[in-house]
Protein backbone atom coordinates (compact mmCIF):
# COMPACT_ATOMS: atom_id res chain seq x y z
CA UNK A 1 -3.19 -47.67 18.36
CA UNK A 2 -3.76 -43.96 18.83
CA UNK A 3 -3.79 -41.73 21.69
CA UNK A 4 -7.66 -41.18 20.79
CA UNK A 5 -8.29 -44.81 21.52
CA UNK A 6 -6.84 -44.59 24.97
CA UNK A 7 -8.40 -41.10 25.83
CA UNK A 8 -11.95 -42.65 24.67
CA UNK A 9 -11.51 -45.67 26.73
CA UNK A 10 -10.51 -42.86 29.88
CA UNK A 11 -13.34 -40.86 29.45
CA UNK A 12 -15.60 -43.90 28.97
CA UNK A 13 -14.91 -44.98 32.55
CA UNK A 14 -15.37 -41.07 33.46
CA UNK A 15 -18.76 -40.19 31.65
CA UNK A 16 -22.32 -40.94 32.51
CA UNK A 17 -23.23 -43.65 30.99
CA UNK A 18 -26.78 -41.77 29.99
CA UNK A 19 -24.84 -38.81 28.47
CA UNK A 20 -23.03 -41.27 26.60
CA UNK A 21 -25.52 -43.00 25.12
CA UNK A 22 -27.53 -39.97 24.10
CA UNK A 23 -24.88 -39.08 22.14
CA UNK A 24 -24.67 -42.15 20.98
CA UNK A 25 -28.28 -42.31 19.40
CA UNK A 26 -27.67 -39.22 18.08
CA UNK A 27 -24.69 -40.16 16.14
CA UNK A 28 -25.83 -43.84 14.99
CA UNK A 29 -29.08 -42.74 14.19
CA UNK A 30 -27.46 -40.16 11.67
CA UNK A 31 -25.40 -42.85 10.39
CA UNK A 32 -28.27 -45.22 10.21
CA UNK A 33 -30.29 -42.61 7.80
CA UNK A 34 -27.26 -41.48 5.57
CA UNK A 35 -26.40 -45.70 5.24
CA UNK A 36 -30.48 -46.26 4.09
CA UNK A 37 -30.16 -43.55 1.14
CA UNK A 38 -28.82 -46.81 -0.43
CA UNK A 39 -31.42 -49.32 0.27
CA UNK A 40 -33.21 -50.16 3.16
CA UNK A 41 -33.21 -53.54 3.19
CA UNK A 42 -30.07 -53.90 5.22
CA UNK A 43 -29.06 -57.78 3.51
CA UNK A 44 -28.21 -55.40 0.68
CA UNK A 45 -27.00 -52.89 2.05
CA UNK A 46 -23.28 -54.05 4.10
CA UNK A 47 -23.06 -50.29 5.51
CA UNK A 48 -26.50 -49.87 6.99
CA UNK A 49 -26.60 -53.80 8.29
CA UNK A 50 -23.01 -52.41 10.54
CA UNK A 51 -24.97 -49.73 11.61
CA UNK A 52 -28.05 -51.64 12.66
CA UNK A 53 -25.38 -53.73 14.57
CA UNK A 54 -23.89 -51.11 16.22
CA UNK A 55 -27.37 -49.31 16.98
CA UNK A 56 -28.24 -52.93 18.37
CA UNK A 57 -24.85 -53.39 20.57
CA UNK A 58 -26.15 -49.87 22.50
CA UNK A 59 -29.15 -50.76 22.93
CA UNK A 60 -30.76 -48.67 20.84
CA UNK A 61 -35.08 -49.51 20.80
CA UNK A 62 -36.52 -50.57 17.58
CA UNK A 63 -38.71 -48.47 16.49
CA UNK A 64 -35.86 -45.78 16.46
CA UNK A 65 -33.82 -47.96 14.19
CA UNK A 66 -37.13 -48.36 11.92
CA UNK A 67 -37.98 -44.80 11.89
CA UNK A 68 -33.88 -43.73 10.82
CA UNK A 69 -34.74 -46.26 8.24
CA UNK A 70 -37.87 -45.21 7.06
CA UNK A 71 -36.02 -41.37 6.96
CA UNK A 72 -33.48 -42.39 4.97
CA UNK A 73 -35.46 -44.24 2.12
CA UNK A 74 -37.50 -41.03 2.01
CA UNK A 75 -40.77 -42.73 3.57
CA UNK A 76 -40.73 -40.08 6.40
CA UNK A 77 -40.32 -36.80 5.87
CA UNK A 78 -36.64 -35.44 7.90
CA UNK A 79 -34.38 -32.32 7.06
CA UNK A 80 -31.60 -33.45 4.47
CA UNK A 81 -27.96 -34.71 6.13
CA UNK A 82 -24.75 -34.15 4.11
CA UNK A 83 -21.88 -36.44 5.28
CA UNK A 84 -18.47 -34.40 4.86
CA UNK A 85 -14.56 -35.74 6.15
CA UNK A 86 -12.65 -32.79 7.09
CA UNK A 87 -9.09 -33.22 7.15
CA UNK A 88 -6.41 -30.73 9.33
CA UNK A 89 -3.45 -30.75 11.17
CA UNK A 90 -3.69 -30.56 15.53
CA UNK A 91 -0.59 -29.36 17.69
CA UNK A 92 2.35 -31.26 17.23
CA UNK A 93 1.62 -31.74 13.48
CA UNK A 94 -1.11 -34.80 14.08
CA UNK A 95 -3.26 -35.65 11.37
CA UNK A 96 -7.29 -35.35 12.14
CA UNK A 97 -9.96 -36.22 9.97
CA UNK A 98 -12.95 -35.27 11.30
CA UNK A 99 -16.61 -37.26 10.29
CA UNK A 100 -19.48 -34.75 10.01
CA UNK A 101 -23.03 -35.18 9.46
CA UNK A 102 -25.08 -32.08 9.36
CA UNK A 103 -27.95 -29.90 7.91
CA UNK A 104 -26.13 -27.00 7.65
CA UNK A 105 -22.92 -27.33 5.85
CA UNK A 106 -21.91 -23.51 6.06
CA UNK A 107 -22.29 -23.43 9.75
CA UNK A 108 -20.67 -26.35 10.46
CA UNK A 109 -17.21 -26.22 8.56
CA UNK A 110 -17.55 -22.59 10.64
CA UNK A 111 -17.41 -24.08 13.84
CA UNK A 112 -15.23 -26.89 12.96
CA UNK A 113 -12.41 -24.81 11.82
CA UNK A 114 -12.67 -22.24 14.46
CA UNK A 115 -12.00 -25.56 16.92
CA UNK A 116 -9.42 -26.58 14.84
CA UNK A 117 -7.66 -22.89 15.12
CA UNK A 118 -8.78 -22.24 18.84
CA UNK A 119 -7.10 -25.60 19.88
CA UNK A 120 -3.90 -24.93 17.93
CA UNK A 121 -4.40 -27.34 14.67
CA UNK A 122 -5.33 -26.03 11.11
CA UNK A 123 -7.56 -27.06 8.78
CA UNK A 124 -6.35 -29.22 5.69
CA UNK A 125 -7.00 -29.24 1.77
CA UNK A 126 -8.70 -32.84 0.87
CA UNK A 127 -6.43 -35.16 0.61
CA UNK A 128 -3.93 -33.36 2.80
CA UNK A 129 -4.12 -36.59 5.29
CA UNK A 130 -6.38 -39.29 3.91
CA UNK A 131 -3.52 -41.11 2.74
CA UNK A 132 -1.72 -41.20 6.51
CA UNK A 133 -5.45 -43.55 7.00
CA UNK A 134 -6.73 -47.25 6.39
CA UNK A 135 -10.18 -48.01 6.47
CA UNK A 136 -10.44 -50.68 8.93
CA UNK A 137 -12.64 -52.79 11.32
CA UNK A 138 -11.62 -51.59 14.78
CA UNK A 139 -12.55 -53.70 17.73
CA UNK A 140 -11.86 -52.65 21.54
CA UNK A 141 -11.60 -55.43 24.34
CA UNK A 142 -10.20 -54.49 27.71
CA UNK A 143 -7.39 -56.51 28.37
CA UNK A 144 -8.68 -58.51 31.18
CA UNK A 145 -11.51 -59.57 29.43
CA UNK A 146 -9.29 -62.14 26.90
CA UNK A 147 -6.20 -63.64 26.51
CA UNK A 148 -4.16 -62.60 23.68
CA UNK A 149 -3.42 -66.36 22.43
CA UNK A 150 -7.60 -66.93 22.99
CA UNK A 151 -8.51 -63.52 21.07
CA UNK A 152 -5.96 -64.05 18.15
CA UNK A 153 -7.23 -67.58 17.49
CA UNK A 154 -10.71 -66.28 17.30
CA UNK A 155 -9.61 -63.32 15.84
CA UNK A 156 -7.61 -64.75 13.06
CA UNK A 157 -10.00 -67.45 12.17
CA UNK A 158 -13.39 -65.42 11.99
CA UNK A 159 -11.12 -63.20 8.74
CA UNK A 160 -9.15 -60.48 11.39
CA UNK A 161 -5.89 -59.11 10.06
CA UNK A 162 -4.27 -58.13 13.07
CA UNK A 163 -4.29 -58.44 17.10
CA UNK A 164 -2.34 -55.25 19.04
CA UNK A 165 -2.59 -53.81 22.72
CA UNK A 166 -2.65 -50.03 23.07
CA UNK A 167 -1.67 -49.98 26.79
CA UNK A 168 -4.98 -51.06 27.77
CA UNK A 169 -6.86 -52.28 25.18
CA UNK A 170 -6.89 -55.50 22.65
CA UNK A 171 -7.46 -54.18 19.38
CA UNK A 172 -9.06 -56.25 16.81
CA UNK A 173 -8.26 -54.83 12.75
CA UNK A 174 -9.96 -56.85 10.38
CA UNK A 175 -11.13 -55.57 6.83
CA UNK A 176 -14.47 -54.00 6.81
CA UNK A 177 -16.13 -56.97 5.10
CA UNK A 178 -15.02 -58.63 7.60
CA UNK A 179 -16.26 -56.55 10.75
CA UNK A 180 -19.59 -58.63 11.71
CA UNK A 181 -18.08 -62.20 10.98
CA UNK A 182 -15.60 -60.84 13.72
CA UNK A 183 -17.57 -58.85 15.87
CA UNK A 184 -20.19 -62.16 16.02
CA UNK A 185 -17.24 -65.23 17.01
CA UNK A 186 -15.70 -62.64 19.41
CA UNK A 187 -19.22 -62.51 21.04
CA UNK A 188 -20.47 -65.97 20.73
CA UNK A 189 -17.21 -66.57 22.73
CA UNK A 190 -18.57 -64.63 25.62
CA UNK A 191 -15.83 -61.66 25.24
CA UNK A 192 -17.49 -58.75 25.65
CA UNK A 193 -16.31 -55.34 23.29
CA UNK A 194 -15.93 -51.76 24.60
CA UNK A 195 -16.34 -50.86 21.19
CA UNK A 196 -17.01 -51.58 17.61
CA UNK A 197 -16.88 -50.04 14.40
CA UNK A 198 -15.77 -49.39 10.82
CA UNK A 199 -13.45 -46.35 10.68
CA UNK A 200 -9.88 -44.87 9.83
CA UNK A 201 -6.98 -46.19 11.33
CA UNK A 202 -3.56 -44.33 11.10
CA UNK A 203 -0.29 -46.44 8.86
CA UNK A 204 1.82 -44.62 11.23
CA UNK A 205 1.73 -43.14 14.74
CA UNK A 206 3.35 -39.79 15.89
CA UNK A 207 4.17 -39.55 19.64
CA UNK A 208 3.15 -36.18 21.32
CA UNK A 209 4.48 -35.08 25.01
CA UNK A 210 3.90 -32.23 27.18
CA UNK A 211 1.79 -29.05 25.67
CA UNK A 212 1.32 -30.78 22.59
CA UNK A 213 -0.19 -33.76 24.01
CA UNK A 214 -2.75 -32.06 26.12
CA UNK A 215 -3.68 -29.30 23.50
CA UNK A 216 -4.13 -32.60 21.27
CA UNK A 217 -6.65 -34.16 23.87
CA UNK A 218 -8.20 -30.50 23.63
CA UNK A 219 -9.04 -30.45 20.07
CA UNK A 220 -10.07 -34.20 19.98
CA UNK A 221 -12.50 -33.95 22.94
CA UNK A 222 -13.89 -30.57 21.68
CA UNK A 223 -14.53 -31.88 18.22
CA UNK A 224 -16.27 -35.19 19.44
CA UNK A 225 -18.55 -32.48 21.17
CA UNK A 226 -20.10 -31.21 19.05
CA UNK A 227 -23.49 -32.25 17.57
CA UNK A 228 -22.37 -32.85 13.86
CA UNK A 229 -19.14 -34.97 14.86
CA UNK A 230 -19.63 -38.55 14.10
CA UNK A 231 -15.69 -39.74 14.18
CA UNK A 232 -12.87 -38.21 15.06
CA UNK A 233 -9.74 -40.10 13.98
CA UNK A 234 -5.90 -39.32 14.72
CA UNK A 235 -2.35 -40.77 14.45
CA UNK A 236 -1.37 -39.23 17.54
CA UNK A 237 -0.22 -41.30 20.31
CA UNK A 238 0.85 -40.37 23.79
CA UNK A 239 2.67 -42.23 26.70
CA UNK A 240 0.09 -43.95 29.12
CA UNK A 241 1.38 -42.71 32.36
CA UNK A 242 0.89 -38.71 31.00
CA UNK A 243 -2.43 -39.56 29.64
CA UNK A 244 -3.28 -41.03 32.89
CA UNK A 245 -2.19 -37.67 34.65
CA UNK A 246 -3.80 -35.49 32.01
CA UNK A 247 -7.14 -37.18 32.47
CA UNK A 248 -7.88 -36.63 36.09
């Protein structure tokens, strides 16, 4: 697993748990809107059922889930939200692609490649490093909430693909059709997740030390900043005792 899965699980012990889940909303209820352009009824719809789930799993009140909904399907009236994956380069030569959803498409590639060159990364051609990706279920359980030979049978038998450990983490790949059937039998279990989603997982990782690892955890916490950033998603990794260091 990446070095962005162990820096997120860092900084979620670190953060506020408010500020977190303010950006949160912010970010699921995009997701939730751009998902209902294709139907609201979410038994049809496989995207915007996950992100009901996921809107669900933080809490998220009802009537904000309904009214992300009802903008999507056009019933209330809301500014229009273009969904755009930029791809670039970060220091060391890591792939990033970065999910956006904004009203303003102009100012937002802007600011996203002026954080790409500011943190020492470039900005990519599509299709520069799509292909370095696998669109997978990812599921996060710290380690001491399961045991590996517990979470794989549950895992494996619910439709999961693969169990790893990322130094701190269990992480649960399944294929995304496969991401509530998962998510639900490692729940009923009683295991609880530190996260859940559908998104890109690197083939291949690329280990980063010393200036390139912390201008790395630069870019990747300056682009999940920012208001438009829905994902970020890198094949970096980086050894657990510097990112331990680097985070304090």
């Amino acid at each position: 697993m990446s070095g962005h899965s162990k820096w997120a699980t860092i900084k979620h012990k670190k953060a506020s748990l408010d500020a977190k889940r303010g950006k949160a909303f912010t970010r699921l209820i995009k997701e939730i809107t751009i998902a209902a352009r294709n139907g609201g009824d979410p038994d049809g719809n496989p995207r915007l059922r996950t992100a009901i789930l996921a809107a669900k799993n933080e809490s998220m009140p009802a009537e904000n889930i309904k009214r992300a909904i009802m903008r999507g399907t056009g019933e209330l009236e809301g500014g229009q939200i273009d969904e755009i994956m930029f791809e670039g380069y970060g220091p060391g030569g890591a792939a990033v692609l970065v999910n956006v959803a904004t009203d303003n498409r102009n100012r937002t590639v802007s600011e996203i490649r002026h954080m790409f060159s500011k943190n020492g990364g470039n900005m990519g051609e599509q299709g520069s490093v799509a292909w370095m990706f696998e669109r997978k279920s990812q599921i996060l359980i710290e380690e001491d909430k399961a045991g590996e030979d517990q979470l794989m049978g549950i895992a494996l038998d619910a439709g999961a693909e693969d169990l790893r450990h990322d130094g701190s983490n269990w992480v649960v790949l399944s294929p995304p059709e496969a991401h509530e059937a998962v998510l639900e039998a490692i729940q009923k279990a009683g295991i609880a997740t530190t996260s859940a989603e559908i998104g890109m997982v690197p083939k291949n990782l690329l280990m980063l030390e010393g200036k390139n690892a912390s201008g790395m955890l630069r870019l990747t916490e300056a682009l999940e900043e920012h208001d438009d950033v829905q994902n970020v998603y890198s094949n970096f990794d980086v050894d657990e005792k510097e990112l331990e260091a680097l985070a304090q």
